[in-house]
PDB file of N, CA and C in Angstrom:
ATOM      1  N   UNK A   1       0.466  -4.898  11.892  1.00  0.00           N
ATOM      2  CA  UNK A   1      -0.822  -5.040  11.240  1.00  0.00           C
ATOM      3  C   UNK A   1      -1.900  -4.810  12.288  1.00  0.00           C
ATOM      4  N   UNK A   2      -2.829  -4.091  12.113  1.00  0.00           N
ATOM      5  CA  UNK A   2      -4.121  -3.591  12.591  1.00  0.00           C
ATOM      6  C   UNK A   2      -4.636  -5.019  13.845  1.00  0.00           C
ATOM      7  N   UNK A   3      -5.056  -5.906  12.438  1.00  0.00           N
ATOM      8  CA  UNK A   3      -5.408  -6.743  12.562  1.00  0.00           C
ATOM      9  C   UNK A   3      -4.764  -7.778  13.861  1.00  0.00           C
ATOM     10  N   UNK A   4      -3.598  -7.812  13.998  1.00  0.00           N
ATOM     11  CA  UNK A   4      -2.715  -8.509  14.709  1.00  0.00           C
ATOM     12  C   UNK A   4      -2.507  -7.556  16.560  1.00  0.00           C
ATOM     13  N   UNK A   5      -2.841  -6.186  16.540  1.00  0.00           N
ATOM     14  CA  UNK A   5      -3.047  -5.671  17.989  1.00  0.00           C
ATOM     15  C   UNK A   5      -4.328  -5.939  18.427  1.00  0.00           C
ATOM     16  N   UNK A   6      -4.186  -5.708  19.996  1.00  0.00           N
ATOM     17  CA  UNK A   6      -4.963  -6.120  21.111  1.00  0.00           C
ATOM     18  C   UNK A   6      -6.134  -4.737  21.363  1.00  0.00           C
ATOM     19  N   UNK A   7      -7.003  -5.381  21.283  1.00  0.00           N
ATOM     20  CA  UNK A   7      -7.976  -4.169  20.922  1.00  0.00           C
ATOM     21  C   UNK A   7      -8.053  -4.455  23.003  1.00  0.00           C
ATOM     22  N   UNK A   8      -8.128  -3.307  23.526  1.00  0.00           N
ATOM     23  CA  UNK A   8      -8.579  -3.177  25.033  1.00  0.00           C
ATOM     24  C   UNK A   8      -9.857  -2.274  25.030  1.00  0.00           C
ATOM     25  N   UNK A   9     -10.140  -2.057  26.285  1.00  0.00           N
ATOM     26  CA  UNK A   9     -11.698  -1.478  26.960  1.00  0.00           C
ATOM     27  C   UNK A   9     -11.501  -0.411  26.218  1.00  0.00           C
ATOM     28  N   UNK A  10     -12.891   0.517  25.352  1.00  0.00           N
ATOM     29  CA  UNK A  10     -12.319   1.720  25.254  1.00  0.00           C
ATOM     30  C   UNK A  10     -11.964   1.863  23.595  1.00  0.00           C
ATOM     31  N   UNK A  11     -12.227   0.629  23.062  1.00  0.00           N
ATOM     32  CA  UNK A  11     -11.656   0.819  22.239  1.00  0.00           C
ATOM     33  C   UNK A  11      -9.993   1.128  21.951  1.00  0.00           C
ATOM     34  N   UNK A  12      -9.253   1.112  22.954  1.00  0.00           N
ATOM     35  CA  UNK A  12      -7.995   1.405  22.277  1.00  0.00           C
ATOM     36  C   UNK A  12      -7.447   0.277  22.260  1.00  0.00           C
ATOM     37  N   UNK A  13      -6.158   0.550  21.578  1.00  0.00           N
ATOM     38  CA  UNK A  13      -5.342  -0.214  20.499  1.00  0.00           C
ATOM     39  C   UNK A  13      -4.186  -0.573  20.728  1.00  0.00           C
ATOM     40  N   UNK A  14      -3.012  -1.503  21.162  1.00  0.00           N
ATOM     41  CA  UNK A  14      -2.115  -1.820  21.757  1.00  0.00           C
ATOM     42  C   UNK A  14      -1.004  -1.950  20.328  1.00  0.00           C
ATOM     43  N   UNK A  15      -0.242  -1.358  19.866  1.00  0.00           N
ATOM     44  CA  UNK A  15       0.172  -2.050  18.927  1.00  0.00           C
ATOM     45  C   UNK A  15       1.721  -1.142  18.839  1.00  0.00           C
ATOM     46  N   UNK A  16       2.792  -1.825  18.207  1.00  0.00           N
ATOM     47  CA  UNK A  16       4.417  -1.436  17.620  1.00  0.00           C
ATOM     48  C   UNK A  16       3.736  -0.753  16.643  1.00  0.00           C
ATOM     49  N   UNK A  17       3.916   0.854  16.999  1.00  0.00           N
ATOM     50  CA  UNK A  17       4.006   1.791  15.725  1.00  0.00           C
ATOM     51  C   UNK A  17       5.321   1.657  14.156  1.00  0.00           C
ATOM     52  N   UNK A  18       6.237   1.012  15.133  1.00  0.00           N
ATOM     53  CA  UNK A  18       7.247   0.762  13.608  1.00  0.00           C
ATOM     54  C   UNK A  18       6.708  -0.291  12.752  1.00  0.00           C
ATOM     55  N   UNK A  19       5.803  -1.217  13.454  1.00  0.00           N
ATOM     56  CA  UNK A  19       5.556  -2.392  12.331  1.00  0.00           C
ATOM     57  C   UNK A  19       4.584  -1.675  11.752  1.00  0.00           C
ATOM     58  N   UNK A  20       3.783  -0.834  11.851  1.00  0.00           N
ATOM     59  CA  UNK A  20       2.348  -0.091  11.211  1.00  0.00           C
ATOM     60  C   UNK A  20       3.550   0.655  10.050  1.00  0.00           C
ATOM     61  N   UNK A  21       4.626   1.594  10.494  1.00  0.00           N
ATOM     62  CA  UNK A  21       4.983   2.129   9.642  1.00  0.00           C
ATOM     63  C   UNK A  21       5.935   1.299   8.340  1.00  0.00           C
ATOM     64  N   UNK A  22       6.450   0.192   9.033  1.00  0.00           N
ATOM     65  CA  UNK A  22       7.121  -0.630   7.715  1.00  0.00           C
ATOM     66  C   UNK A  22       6.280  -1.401   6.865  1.00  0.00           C
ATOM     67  N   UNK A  23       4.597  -1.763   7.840  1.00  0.00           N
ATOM     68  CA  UNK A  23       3.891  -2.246   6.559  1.00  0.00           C
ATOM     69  C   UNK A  23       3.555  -0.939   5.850  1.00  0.00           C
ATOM     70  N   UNK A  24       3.501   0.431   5.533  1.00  0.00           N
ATOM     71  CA  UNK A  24       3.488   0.733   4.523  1.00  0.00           C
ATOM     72  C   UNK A  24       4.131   0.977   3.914  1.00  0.00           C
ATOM     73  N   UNK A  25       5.356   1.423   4.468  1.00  0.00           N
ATOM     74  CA  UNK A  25       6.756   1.440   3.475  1.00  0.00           C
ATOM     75  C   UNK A  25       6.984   0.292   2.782  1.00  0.00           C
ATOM     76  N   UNK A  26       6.213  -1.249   2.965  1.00  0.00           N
ATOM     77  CA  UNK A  26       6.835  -2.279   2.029  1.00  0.00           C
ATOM     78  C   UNK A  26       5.344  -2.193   1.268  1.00  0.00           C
ATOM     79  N   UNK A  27       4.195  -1.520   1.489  1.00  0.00           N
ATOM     80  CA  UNK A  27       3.445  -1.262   0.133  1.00  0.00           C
ATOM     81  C   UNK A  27       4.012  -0.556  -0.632  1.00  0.00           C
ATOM     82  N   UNK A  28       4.573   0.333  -0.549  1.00  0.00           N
ATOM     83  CA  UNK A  28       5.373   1.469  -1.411  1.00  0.00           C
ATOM     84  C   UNK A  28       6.640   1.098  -1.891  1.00  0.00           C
ATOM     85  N   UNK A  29       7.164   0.482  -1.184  1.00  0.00           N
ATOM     86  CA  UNK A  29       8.421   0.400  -2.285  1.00  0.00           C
ATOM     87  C   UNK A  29       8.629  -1.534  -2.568  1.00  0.00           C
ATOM     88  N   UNK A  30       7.634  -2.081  -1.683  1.00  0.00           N
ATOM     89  CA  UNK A  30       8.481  -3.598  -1.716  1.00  0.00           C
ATOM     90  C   UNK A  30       8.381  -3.403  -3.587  1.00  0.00           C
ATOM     91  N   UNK A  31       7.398  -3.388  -3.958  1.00  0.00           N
ATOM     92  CA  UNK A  31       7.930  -3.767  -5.658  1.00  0.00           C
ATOM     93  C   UNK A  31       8.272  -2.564  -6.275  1.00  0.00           C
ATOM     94  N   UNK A  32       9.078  -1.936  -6.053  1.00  0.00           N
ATOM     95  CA  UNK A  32       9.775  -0.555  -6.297  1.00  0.00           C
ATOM     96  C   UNK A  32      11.272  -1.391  -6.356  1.00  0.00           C
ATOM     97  N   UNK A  33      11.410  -1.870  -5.752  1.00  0.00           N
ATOM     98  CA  UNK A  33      12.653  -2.953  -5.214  1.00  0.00           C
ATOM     99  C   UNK A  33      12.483  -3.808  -6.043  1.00  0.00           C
ATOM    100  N   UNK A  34      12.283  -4.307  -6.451  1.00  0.00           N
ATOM    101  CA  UNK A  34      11.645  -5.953  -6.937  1.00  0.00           C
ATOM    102  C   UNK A  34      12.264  -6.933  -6.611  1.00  0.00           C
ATOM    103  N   UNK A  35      11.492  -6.519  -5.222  1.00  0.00           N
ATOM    104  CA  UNK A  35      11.336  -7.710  -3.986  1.00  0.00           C
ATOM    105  C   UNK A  35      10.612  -8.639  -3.962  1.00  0.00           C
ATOM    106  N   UNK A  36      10.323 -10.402  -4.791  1.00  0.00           N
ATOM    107  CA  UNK A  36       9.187 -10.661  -4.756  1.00  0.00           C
ATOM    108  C   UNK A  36       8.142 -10.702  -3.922  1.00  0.00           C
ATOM    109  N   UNK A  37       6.683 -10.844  -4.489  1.00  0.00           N
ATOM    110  CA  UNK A  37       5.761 -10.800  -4.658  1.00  0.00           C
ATOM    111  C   UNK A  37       5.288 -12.022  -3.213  1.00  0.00           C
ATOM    112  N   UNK A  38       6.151 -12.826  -3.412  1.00  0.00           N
ATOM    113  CA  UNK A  38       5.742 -13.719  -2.437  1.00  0.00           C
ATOM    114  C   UNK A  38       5.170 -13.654  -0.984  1.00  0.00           C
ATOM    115  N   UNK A  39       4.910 -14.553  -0.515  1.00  0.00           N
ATOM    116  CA  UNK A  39       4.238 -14.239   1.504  1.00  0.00           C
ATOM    117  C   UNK A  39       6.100 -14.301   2.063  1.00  0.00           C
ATOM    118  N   UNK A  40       6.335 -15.367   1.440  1.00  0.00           N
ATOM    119  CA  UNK A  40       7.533 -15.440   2.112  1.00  0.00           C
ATOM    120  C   UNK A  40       8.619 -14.792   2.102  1.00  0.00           C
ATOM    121  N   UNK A  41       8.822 -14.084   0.931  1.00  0.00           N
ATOM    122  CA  UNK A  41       9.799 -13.148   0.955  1.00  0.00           C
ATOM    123  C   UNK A  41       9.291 -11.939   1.746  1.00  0.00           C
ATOM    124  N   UNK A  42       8.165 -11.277   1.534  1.00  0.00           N
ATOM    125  CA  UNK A  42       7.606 -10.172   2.405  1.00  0.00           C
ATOM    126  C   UNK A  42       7.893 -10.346   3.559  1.00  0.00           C
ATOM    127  N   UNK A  43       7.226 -11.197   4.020  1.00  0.00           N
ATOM    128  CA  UNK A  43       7.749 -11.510   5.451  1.00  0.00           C
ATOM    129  C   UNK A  43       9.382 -11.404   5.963  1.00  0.00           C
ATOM    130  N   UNK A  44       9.873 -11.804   5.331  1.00  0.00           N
ATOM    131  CA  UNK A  44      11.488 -12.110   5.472  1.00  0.00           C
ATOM    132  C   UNK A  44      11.461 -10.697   5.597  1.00  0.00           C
ATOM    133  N   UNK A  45      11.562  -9.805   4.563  1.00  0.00           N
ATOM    134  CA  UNK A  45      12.270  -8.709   4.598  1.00  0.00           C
ATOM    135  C   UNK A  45      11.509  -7.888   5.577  1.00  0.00           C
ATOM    136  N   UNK A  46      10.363  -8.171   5.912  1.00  0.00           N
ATOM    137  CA  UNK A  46       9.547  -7.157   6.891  1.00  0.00           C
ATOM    138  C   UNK A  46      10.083  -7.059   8.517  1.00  0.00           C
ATOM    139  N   UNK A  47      10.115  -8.763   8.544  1.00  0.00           N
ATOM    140  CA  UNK A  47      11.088  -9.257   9.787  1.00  0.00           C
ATOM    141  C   UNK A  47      12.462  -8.691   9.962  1.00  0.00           C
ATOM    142  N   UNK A  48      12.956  -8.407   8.709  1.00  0.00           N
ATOM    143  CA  UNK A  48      14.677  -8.306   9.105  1.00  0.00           C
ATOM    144  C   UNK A  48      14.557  -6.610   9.262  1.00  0.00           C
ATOM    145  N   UNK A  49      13.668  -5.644   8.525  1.00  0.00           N
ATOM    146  CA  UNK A  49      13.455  -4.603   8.876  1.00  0.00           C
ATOM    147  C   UNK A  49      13.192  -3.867  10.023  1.00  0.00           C
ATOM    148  N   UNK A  50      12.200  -4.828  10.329  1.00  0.00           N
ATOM    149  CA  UNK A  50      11.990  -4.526  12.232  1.00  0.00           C
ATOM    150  C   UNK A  50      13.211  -5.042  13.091  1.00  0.00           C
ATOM    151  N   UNK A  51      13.876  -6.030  13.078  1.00  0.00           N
ATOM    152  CA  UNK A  51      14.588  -5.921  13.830  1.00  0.00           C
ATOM    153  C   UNK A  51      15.937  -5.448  14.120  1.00  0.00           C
ATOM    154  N   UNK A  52      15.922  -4.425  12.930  1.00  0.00           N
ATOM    155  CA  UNK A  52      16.953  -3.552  12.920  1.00  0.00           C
ATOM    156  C   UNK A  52      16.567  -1.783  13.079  1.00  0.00           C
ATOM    157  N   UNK A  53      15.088  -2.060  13.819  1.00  0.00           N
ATOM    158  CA  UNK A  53      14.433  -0.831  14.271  1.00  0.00           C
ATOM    159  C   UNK A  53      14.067  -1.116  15.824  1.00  0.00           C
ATOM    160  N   UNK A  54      13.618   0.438  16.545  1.00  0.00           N
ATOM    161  CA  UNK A  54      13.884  -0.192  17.883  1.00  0.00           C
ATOM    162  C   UNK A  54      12.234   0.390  17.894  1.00  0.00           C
ATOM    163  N   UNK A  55      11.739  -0.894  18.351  1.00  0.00           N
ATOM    164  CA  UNK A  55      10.102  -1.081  18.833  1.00  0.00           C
ATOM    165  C   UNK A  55       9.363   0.218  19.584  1.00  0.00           C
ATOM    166  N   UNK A  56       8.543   0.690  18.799  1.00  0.00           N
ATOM    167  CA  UNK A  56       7.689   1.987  19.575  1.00  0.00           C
ATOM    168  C   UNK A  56       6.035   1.674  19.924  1.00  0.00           C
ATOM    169  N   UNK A  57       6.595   0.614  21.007  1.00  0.00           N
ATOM    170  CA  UNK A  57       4.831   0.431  21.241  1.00  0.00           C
ATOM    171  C   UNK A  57       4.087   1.720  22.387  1.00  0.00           C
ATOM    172  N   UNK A  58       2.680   1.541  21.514  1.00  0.00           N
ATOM    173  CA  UNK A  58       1.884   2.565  22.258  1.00  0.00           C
ATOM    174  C   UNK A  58       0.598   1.838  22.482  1.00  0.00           C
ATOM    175  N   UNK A  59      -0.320   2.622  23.492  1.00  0.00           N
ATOM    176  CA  UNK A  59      -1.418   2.299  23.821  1.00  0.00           C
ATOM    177  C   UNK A  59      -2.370   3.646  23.580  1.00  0.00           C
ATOM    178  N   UNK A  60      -3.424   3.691  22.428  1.00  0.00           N
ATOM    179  CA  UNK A  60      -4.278   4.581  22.159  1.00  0.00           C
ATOM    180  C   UNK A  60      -5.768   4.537  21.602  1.00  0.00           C
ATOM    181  N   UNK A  61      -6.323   5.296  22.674  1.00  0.00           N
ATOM    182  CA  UNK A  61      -8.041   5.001  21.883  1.00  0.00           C
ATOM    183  C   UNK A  61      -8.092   5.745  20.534  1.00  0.00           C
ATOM    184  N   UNK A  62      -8.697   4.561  19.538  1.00  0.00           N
ATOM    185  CA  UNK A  62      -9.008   4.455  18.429  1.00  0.00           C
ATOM    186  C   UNK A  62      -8.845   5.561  17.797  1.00  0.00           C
ATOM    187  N   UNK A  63      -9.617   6.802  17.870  1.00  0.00           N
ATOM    188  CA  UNK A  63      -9.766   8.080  17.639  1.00  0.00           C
ATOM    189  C   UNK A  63      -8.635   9.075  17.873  1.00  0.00           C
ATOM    190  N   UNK A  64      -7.564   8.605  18.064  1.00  0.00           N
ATOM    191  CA  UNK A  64      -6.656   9.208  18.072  1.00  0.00           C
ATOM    192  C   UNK A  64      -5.342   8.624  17.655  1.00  0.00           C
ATOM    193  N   UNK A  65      -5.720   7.506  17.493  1.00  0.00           N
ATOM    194  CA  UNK A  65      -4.413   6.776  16.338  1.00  0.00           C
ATOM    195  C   UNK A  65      -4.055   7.450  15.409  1.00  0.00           C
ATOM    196  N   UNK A  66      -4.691   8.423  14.535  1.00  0.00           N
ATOM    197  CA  UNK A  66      -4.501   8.965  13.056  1.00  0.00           C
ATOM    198  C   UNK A  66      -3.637  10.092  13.532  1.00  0.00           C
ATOM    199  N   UNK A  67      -3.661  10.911  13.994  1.00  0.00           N
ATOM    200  CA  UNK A  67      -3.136  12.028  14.671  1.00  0.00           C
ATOM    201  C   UNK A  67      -1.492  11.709  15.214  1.00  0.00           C
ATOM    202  N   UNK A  68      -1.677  10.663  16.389  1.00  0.00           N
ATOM    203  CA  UNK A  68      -0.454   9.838  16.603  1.00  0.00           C
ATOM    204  C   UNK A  68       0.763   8.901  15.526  1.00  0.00           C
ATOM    205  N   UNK A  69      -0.243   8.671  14.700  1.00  0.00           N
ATOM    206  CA  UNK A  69       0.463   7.870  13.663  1.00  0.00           C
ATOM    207  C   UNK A  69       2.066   8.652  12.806  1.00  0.00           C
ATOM    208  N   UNK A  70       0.425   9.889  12.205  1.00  0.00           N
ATOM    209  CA  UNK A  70       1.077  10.830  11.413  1.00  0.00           C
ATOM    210  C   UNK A  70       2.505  11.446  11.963  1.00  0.00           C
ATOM    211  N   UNK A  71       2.731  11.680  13.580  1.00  0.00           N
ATOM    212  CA  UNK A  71       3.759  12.558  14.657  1.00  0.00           C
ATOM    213  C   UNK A  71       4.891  10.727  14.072  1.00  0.00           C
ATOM    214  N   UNK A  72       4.457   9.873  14.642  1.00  0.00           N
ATOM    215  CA  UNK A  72       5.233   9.048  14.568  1.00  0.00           C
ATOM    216  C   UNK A  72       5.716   8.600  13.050  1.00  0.00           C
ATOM    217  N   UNK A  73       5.353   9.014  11.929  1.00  0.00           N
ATOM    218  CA  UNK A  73       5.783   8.703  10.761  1.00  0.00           C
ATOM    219  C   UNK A  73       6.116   9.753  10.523  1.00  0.00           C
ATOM    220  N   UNK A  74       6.426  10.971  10.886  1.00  0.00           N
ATOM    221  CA  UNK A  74       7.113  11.854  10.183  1.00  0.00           C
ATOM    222  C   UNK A  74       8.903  12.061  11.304  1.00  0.00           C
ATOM    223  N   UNK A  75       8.277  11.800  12.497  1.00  0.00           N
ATOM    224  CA  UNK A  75       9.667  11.506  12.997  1.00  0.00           C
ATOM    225  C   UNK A  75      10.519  10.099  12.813  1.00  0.00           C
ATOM    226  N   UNK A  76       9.566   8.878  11.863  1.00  0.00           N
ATOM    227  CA  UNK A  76      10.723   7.810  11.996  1.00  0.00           C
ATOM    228  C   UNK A  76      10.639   7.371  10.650  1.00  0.00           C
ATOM    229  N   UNK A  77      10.400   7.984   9.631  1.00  0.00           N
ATOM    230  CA  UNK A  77      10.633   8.058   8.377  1.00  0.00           C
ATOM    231  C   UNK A  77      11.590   7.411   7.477  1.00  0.00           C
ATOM    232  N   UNK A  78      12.857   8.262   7.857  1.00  0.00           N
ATOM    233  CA  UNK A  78      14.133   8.286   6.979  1.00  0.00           C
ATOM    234  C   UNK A  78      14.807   6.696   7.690  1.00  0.00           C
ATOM    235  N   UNK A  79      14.340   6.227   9.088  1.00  0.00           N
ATOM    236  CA  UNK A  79      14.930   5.231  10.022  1.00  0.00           C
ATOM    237  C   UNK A  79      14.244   3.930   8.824  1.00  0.00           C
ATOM    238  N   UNK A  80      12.748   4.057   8.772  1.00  0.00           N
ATOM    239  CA  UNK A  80      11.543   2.990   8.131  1.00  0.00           C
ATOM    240  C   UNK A  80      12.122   2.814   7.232  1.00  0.00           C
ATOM    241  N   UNK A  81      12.420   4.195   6.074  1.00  0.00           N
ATOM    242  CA  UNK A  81      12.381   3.646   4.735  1.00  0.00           C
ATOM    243  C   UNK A  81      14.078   3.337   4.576  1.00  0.00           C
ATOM    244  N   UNK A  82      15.247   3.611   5.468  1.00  0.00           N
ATOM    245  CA  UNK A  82      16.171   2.989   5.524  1.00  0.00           C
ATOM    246  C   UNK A  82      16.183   1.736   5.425  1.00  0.00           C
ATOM    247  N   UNK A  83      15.575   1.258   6.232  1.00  0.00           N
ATOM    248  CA  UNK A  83      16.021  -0.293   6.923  1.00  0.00           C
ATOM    249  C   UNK A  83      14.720  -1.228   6.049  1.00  0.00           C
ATOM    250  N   UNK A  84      13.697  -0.603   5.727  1.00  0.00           N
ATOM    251  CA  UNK A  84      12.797  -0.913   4.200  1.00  0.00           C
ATOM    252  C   UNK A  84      13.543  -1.447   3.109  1.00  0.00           C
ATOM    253  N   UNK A  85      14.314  -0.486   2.526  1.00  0.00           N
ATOM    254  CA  UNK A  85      15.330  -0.525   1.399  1.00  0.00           C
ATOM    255  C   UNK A  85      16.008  -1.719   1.556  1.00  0.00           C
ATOM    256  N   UNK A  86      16.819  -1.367   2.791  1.00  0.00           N
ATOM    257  CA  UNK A  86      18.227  -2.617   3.188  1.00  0.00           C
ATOM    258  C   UNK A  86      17.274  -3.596   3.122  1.00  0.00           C
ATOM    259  N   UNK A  87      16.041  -4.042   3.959  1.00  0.00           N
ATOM    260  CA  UNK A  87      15.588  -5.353   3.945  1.00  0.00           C
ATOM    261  C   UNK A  87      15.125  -6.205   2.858  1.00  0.00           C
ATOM    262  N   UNK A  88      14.694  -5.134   1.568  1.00  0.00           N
ATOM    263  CA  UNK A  88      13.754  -5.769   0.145  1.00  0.00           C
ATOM    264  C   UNK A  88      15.356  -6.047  -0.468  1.00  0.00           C
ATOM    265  N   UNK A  89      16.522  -5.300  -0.090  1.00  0.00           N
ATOM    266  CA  UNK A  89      17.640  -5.670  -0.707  1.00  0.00           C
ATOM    267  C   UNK A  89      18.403  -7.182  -0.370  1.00  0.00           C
ATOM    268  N   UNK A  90      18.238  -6.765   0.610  1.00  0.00           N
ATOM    269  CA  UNK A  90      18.770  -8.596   1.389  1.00  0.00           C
ATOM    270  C   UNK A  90      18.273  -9.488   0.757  1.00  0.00           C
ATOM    271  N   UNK A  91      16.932  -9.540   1.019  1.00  0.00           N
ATOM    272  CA  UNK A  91      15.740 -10.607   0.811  1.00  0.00           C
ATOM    273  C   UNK A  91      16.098 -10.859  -0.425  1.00  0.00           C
ATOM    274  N   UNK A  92      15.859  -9.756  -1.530  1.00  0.00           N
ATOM    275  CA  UNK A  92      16.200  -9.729  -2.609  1.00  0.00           C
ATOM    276  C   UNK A  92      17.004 -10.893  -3.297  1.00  0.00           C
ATOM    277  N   UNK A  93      18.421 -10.493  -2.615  1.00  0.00           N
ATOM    278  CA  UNK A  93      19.535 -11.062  -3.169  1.00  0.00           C
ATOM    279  C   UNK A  93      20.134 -12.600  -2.585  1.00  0.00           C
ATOM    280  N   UNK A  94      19.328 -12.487  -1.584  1.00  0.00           N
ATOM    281  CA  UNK A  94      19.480 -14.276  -0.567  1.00  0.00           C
ATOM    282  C   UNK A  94      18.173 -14.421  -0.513  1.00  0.00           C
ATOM    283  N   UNK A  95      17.084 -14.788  -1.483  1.00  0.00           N
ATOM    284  CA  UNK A  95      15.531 -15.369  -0.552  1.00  0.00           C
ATOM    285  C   UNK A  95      15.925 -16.612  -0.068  1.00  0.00           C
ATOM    286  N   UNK A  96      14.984 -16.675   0.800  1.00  0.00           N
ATOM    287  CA  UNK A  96      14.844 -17.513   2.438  1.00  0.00           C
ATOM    288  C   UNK A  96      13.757 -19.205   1.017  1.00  0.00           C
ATOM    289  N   UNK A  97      12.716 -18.795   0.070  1.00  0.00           N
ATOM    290  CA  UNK A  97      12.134 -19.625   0.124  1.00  0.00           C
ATOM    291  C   UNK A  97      12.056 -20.831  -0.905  1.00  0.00           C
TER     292      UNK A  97
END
C-alpha cells in the first residue's frame, strides 16, 4: 500500500513492488473468488499471498513509479495472480476470523 512506504528526499518512494501488485490483484478478483468481504479475511489471504512471493523492493522518484510499475506487472503477473487465486482459496475455505 502507497500509503504504508517511506516517502525519502526527492520525493521517492521505498516500497515491495509485489505487495502494490497483489493489492490489485485482490481488487480484481478477491470477490471474483468469494473471498469475504471482511478486513480480516483480506488480510489473511493478502499475507499468505506475499509470502509465497519473493519480495521486489525498489527505491524510485515518484515520477517514475508508473513506468516501473507497469515493467514489473507485466513480468510478475501470472506469479501475482497465481498465488492471488491460491490465497482467496485458502482463506476461503479455512477463515482465520
Amino acid at each position: 500500500d502507497q500509503e504504508d512506504s517511506l516517502i525519502l528526499p526527492g520525493n521517492a518512494l521505498y516500497l515491495n513492488v509485489l505487495e502494490l501488485l497483489v493489492d490489485e490483484a485482490m481488487e480484481r478478483y478477491g470477490k471474483a473468488t468469494g473471498l469475504c468481504p471482511c478486513a480480516r479475511c483480506r488480510a489473511d489471504a493478502k499475507a499468505l499471498a506475499l509470502s509465497r512471493l519473493p519480495a521486489k523492493y525498489v527505491v524510485l522518484p515518484a515520477p517514475a513509479m508508473p513506468p516501473m510499475i507497469s515493467l514489473y506487472r507485466e513480468e510478475f503477473s501470472s506469479d501475482v495472480l497465481a498465488q492471488v487465486l491460491f490465497a482467496c482459496s485458502s482463506v476461503k475455505e479455512h477463515p482465520q476470523g
